[in-house]
Protein backbone atom coordinates (compact mmCIF):
# COMPACT_ATOMS: atom_id res chain seq x y z
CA UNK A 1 -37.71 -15.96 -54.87
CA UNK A 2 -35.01 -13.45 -55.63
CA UNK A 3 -32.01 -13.89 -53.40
CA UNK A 4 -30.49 -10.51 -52.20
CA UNK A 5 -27.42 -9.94 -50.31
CA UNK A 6 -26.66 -6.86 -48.15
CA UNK A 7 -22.99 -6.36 -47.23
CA UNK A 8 -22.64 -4.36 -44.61
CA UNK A 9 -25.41 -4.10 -42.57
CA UNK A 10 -25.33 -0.71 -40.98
CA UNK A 11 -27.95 2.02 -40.56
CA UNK A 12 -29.16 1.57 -44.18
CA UNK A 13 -28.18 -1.81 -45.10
CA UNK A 14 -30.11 -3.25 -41.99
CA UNK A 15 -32.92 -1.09 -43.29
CA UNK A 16 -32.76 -2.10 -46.55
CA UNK A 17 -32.05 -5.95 -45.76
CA UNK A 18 -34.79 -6.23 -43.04
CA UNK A 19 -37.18 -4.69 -45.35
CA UNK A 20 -36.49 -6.60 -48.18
CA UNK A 21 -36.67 -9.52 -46.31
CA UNK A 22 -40.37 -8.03 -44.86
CA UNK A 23 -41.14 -8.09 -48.33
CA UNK A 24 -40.65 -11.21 -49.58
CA UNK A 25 -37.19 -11.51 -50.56
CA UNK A 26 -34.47 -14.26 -49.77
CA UNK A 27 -31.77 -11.91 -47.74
CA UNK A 28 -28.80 -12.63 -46.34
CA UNK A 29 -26.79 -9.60 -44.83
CA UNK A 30 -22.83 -9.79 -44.55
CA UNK A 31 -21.56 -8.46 -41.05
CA UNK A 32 -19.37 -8.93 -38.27
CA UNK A 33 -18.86 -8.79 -34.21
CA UNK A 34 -21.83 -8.31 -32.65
CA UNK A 35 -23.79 -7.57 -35.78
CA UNK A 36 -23.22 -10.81 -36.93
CA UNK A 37 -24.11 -12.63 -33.73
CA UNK A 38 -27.39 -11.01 -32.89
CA UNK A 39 -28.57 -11.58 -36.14
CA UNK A 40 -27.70 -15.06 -35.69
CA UNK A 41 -29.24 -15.56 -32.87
CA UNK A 42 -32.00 -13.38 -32.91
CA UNK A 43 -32.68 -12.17 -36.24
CA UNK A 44 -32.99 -8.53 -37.54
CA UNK A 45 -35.18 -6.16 -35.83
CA UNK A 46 -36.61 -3.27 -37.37
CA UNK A 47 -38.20 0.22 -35.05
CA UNK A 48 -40.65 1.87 -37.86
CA UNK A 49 -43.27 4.94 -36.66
CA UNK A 50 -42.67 3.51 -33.30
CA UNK A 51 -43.28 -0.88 -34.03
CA UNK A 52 -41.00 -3.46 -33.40
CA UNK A 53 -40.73 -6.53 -36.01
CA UNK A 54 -38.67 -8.97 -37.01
CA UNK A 55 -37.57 -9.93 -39.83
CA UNK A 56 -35.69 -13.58 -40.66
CA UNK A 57 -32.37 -12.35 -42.47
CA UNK A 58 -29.61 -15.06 -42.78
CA UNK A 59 -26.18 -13.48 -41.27
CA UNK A 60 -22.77 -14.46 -43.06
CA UNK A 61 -19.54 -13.45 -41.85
CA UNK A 62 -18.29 -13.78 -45.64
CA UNK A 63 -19.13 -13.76 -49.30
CA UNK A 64 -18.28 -16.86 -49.79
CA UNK A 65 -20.82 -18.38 -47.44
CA UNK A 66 -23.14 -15.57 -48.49
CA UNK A 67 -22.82 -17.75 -51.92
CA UNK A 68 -24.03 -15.95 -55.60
CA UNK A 69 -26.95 -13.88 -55.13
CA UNK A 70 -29.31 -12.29 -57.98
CA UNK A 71 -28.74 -8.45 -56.46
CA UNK A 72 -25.84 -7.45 -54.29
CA UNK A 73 -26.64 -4.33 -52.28
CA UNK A 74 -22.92 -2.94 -51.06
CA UNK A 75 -23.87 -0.70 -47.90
CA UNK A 76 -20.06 -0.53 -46.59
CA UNK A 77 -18.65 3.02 -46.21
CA UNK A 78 -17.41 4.34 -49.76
CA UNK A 79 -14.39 4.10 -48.55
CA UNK A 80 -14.22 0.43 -47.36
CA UNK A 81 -15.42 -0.83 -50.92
CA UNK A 82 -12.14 -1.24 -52.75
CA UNK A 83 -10.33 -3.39 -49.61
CA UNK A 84 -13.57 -5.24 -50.11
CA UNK A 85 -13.81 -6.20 -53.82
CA UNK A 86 -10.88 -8.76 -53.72
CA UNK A 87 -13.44 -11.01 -51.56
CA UNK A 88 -16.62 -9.88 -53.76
CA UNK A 89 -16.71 -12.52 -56.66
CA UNK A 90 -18.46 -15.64 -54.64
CA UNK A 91 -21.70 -13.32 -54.92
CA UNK A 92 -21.43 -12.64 -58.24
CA UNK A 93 -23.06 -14.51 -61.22
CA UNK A 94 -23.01 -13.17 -65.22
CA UNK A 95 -26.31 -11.63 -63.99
CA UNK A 96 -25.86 -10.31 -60.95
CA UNK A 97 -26.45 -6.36 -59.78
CA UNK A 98 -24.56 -4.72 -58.01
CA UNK A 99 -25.96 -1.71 -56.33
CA UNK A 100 -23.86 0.95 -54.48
CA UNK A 101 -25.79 2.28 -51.44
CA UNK A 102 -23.76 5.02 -50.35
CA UNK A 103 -22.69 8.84 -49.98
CA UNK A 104 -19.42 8.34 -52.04
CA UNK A 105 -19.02 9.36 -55.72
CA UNK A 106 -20.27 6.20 -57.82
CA UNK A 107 -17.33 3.97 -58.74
CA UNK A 108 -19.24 3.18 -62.10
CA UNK A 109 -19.30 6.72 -63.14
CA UNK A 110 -17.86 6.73 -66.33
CA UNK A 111 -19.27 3.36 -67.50
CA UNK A 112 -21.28 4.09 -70.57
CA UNK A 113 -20.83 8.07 -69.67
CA UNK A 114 -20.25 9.07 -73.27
CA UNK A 115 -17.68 11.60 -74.20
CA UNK A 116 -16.25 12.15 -70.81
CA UNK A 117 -12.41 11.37 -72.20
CA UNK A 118 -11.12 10.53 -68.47
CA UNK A 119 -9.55 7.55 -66.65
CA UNK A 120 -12.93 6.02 -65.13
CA UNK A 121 -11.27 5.45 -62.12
CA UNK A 122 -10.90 8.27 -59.73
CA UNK A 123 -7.88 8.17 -56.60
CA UNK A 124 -10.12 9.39 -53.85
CA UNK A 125 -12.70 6.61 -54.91
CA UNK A 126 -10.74 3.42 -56.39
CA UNK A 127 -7.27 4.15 -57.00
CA UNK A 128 -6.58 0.95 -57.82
CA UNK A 129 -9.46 0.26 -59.98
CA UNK A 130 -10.63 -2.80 -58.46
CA UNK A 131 -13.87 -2.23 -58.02
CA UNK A 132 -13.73 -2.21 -61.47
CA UNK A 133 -11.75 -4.99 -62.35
CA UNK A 134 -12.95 -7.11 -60.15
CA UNK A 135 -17.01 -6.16 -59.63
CA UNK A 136 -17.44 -5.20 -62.93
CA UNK A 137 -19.28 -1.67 -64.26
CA UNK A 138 -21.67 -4.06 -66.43
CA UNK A 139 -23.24 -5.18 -62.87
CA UNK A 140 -23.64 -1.71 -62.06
CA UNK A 141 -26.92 -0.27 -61.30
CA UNK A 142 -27.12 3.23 -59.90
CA UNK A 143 -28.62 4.54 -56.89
CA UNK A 144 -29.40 7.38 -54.91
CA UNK A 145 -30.28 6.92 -51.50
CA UNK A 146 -32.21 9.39 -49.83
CA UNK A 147 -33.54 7.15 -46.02
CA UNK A 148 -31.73 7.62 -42.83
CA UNK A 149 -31.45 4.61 -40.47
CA UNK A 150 -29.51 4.00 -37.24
CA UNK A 151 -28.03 1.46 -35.16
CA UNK A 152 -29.57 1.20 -31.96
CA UNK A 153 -28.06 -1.56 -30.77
CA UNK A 154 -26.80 -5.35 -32.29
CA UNK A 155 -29.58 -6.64 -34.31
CA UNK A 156 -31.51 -3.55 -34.05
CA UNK A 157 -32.23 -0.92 -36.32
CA UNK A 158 -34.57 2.22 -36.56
CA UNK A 159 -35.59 3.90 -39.48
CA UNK A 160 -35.36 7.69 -39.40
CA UNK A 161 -36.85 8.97 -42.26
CA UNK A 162 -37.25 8.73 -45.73
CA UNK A 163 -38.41 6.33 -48.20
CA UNK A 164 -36.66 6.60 -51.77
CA UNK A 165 -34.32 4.72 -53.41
CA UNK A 166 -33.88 6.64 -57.12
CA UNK A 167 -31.97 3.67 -59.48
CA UNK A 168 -30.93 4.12 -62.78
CA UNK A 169 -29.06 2.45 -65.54
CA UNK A 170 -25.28 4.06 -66.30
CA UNK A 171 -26.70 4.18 -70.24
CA UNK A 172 -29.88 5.70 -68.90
CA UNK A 173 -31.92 2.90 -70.67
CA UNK A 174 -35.21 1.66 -69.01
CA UNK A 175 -34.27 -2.29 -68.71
CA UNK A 176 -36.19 -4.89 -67.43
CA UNK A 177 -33.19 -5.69 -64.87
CA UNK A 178 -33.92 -1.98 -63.45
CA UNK A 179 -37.32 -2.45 -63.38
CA UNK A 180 -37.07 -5.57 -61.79
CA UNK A 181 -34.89 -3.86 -58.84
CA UNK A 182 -37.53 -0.87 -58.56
CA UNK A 183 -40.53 -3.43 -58.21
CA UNK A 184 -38.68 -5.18 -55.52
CA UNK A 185 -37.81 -2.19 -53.46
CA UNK A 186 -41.06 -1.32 -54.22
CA UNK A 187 -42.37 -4.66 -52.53
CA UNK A 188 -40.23 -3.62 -49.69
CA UNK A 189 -42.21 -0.62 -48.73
CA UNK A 190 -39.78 1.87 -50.45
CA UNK A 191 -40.46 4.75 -53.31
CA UNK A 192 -38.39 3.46 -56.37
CA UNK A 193 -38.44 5.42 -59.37
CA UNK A 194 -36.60 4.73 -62.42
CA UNK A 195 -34.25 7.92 -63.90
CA UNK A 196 -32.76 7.83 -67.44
CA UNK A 197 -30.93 10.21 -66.09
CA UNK A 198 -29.30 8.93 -62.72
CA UNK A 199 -26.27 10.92 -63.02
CA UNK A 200 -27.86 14.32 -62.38
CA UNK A 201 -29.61 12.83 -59.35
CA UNK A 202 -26.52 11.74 -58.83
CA UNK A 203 -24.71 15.17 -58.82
CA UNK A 204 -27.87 16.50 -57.03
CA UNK A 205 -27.98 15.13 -53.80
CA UNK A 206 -23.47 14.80 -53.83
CA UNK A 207 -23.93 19.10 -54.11
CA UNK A 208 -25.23 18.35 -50.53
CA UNK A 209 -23.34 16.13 -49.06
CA UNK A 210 -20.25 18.08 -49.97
CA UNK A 211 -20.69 20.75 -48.39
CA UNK A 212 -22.74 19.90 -44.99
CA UNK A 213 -20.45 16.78 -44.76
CA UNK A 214 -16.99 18.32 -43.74
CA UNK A 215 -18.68 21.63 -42.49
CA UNK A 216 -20.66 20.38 -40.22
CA UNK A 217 -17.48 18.16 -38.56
CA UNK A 218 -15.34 21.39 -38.45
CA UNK A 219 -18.56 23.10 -37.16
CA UNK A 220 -19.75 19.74 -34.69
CA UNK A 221 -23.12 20.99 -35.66
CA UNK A 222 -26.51 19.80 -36.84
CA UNK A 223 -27.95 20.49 -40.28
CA UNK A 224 -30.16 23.21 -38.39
CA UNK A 225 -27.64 24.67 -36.47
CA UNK A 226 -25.37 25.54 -39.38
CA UNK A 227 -28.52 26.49 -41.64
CA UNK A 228 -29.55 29.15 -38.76
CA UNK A 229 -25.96 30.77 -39.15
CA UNK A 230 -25.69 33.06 -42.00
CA UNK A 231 -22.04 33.03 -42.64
CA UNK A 232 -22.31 29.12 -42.58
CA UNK A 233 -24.94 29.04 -44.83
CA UNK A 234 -22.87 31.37 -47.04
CA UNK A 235 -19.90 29.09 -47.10
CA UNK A 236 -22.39 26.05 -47.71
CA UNK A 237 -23.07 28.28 -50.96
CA UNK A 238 -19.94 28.76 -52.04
CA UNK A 239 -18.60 24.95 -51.57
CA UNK A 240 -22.05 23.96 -53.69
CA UNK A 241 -21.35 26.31 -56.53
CA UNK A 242 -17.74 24.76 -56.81
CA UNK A 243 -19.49 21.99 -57.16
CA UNK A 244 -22.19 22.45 -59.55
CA UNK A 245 -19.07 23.98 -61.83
CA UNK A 246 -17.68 20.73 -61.66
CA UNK A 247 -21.07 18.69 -62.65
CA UNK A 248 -21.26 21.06 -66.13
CA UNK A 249 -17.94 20.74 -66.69
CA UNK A 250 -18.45 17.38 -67.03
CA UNK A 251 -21.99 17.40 -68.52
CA UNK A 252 -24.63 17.40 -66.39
CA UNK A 253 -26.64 20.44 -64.90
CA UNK A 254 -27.76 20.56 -61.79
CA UNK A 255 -31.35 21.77 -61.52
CA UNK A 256 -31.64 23.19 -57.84
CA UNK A 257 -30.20 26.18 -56.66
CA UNK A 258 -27.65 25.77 -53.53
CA UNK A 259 -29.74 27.70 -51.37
CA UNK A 260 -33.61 25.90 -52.42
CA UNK A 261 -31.14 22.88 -51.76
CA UNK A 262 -30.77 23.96 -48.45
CA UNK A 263 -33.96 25.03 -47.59
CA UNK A 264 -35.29 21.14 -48.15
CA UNK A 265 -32.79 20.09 -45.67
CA UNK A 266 -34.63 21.79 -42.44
CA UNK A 267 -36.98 19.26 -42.17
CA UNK A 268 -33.73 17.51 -41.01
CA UNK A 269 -32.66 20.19 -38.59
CA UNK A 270 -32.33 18.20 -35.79
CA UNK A 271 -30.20 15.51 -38.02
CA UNK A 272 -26.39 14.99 -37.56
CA UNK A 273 -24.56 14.75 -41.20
CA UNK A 274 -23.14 10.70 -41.30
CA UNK A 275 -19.48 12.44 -41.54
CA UNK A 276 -20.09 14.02 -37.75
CA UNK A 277 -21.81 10.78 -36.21
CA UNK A 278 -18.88 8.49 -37.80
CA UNK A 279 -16.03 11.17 -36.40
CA UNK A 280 -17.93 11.01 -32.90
CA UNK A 281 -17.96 7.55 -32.71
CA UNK A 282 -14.24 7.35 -33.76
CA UNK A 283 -14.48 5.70 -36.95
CA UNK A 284 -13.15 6.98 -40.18
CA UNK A 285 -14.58 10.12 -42.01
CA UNK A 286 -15.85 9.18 -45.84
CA UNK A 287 -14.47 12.66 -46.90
CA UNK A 288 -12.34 11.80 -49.70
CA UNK A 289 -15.04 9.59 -51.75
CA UNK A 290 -17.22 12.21 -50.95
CA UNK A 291 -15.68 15.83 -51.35
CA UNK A 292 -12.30 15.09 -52.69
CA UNK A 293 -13.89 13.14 -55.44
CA UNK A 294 -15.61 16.43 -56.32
CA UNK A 295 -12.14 18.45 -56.19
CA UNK A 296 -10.15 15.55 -58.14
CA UNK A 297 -12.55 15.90 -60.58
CA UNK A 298 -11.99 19.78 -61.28
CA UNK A 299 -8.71 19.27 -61.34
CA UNK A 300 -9.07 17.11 -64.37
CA UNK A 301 -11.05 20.03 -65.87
CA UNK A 302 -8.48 22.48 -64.42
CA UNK A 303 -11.25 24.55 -62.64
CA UNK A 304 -10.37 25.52 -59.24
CA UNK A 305 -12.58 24.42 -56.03
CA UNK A 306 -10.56 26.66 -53.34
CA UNK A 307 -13.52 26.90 -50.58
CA UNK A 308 -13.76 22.67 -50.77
CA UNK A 309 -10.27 22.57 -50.76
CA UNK A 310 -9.40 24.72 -47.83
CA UNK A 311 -12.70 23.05 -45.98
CA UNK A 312 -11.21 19.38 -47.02
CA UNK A 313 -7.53 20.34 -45.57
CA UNK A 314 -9.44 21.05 -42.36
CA UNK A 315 -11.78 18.67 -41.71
CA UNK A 316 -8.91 15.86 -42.69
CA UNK A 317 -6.46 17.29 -40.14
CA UNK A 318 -8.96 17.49 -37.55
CA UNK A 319 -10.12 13.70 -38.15
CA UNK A 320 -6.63 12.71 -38.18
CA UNK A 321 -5.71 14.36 -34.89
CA UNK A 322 -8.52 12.54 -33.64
CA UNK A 323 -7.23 9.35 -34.90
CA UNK A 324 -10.45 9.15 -37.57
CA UNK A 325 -8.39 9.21 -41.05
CA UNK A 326 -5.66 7.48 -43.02
């Protein structure tokens, strides 16, 4: 039985570990507070098309009573993940994955990118670099995570929509390690497909999240609200084009126009972006993994990203007045 280890089970971790564990697979989910305790207690409960089950997920407070698992899911805010990798190595084994299950830019990036000639760690994502010292890019499997999940209370979770989990390897080779990972999220009940090219999925879905993300706090809007306002929309153009500069510059083309990428976000009009629901809640806004990653990233090309930039500046002050970053 494989043994899989969620840390941080949030929205999707709890969807993802509660799944898993529906599916066959040996789970253990690393949380805290109240998580921790209901899941304890009472286990993990999942709300699909309207059902209640349960599903038997072991809770640890810790990695090191998580012990070494065969795939390590890390579902922690991008931002949380390089205070967290001093306390990783108890889960990891010479053959361990590690798969990143979040909005941020991917920490791995420039593992095995070819011909990119920059430092493959980025400020706004691991200044430090110790996610990769101390993970390791060679456990690396990429991901792009398209379900939405919530919390509805300790040891509960809903999922919203969405089924697929796109993974990749950095080299883009089809290896039996991916495949392995697709046919268990496959097991799971999720859509799994295997990319040889991960990166411009990658690039894809971050043109997105870059540009509803911060908007949509300045804005405290839904995705349909700002798509049904024209000059929003516009910006939302502009910030995605800045973007999609960025992906060519370094390689990879994006293959959806901004505004077609729009258009398949109104089945999600009624949605709030993860950036508003984690300022509303108080916590700390993922912007600089997310968008700043995007505008570091130029700089090193020396292209200019002034709409992300001037929509960054504002969205950070307004979280920190609020008390929701640094």
């Amino acid at each position: 039985m494989t043994s899989v280890c969620v840390h941080g089970v949030g929205a999707i971790g709890g969807l993802l570990a509660a799944k898993l564990a529906l599916g066959g697979a040996k789970v253990t989910g690393i949380c805290r507070g109240a998580q921790l305790e209901a899941i304890r207690a009472r286990g993990l409960t999942l709300i699909e098309r309207g059902e209640r089950v349960t599903a038997q997920v072991r809770a640890a407070a810790s990695p090191e009573e998580a012990g070494q698992q065969d795939i390590v899911f890390l579902a922690a805010k991008s931002h949380d993940l390089p205070g967290i990798a001093p306390s990783l190595r108890p889960l990891l084994g010479p053959e361990t994955l590690v798969v990143t299950v979040g909005n941020g830019f991917p920490w791995w990036y420039f593992f095995r990118a070819g011909g990119s000639n920059v430092n493959p760690t980025l400020s706004s994502v691991d200044s430090r670099g110790a996610l990769w010292r101390l993970i390791g890019p060679e456990h690396a499997i990429g991901c792009v995570v398209y379900p939405a999940g919530r919390v509805v209370s300790p040891g509960v979770v809903e999922h919203v929509y969405g089924s697929r989990f796109s993974v990749g390897e950095p080299d883009g080779q089809v290896t039996e390690r991916v495949k392995r990972l697709a046919a268990l999220l496959t097991s799971a009940g999720f859509e799994a497909p295997v990319r040889q090219d991960i990166r411009t999925e990658l690039w894809t879905k971050l043109a997105l999240n870059v540009a509803l993300n911060p908007v949509s706090l300045l804005a405290q809007a839904t995705i349909g609200q700002m798509l049904d306002d024209a000059a929003i929309v516009g910006t939302l153009e502009l910030i995605m084009n800045e973007t999609a500069a960025v992906a060519a510059a370094f390689g990879v083309r994006i293959p959806i126009q901004p505004r077609q990428l729009l258009d398949l976000t109104r089945p999600l009009a009624l949605h709030k972006t993860s950036m508003l629901q984690d300022f509303e809640a108080g916590r700390r806004i993922e912007i600089d993994p997310i968008a700043g990653a995007v505008a570091e990233l130029g700089r090193l090309r020396n292209l200019r990203t002034p709409v992300l930039d001037a929509t960054c500046a504002m969205a950070r002050l307004r979280a920190r007045v609020a008390g929701c970053y640094g």
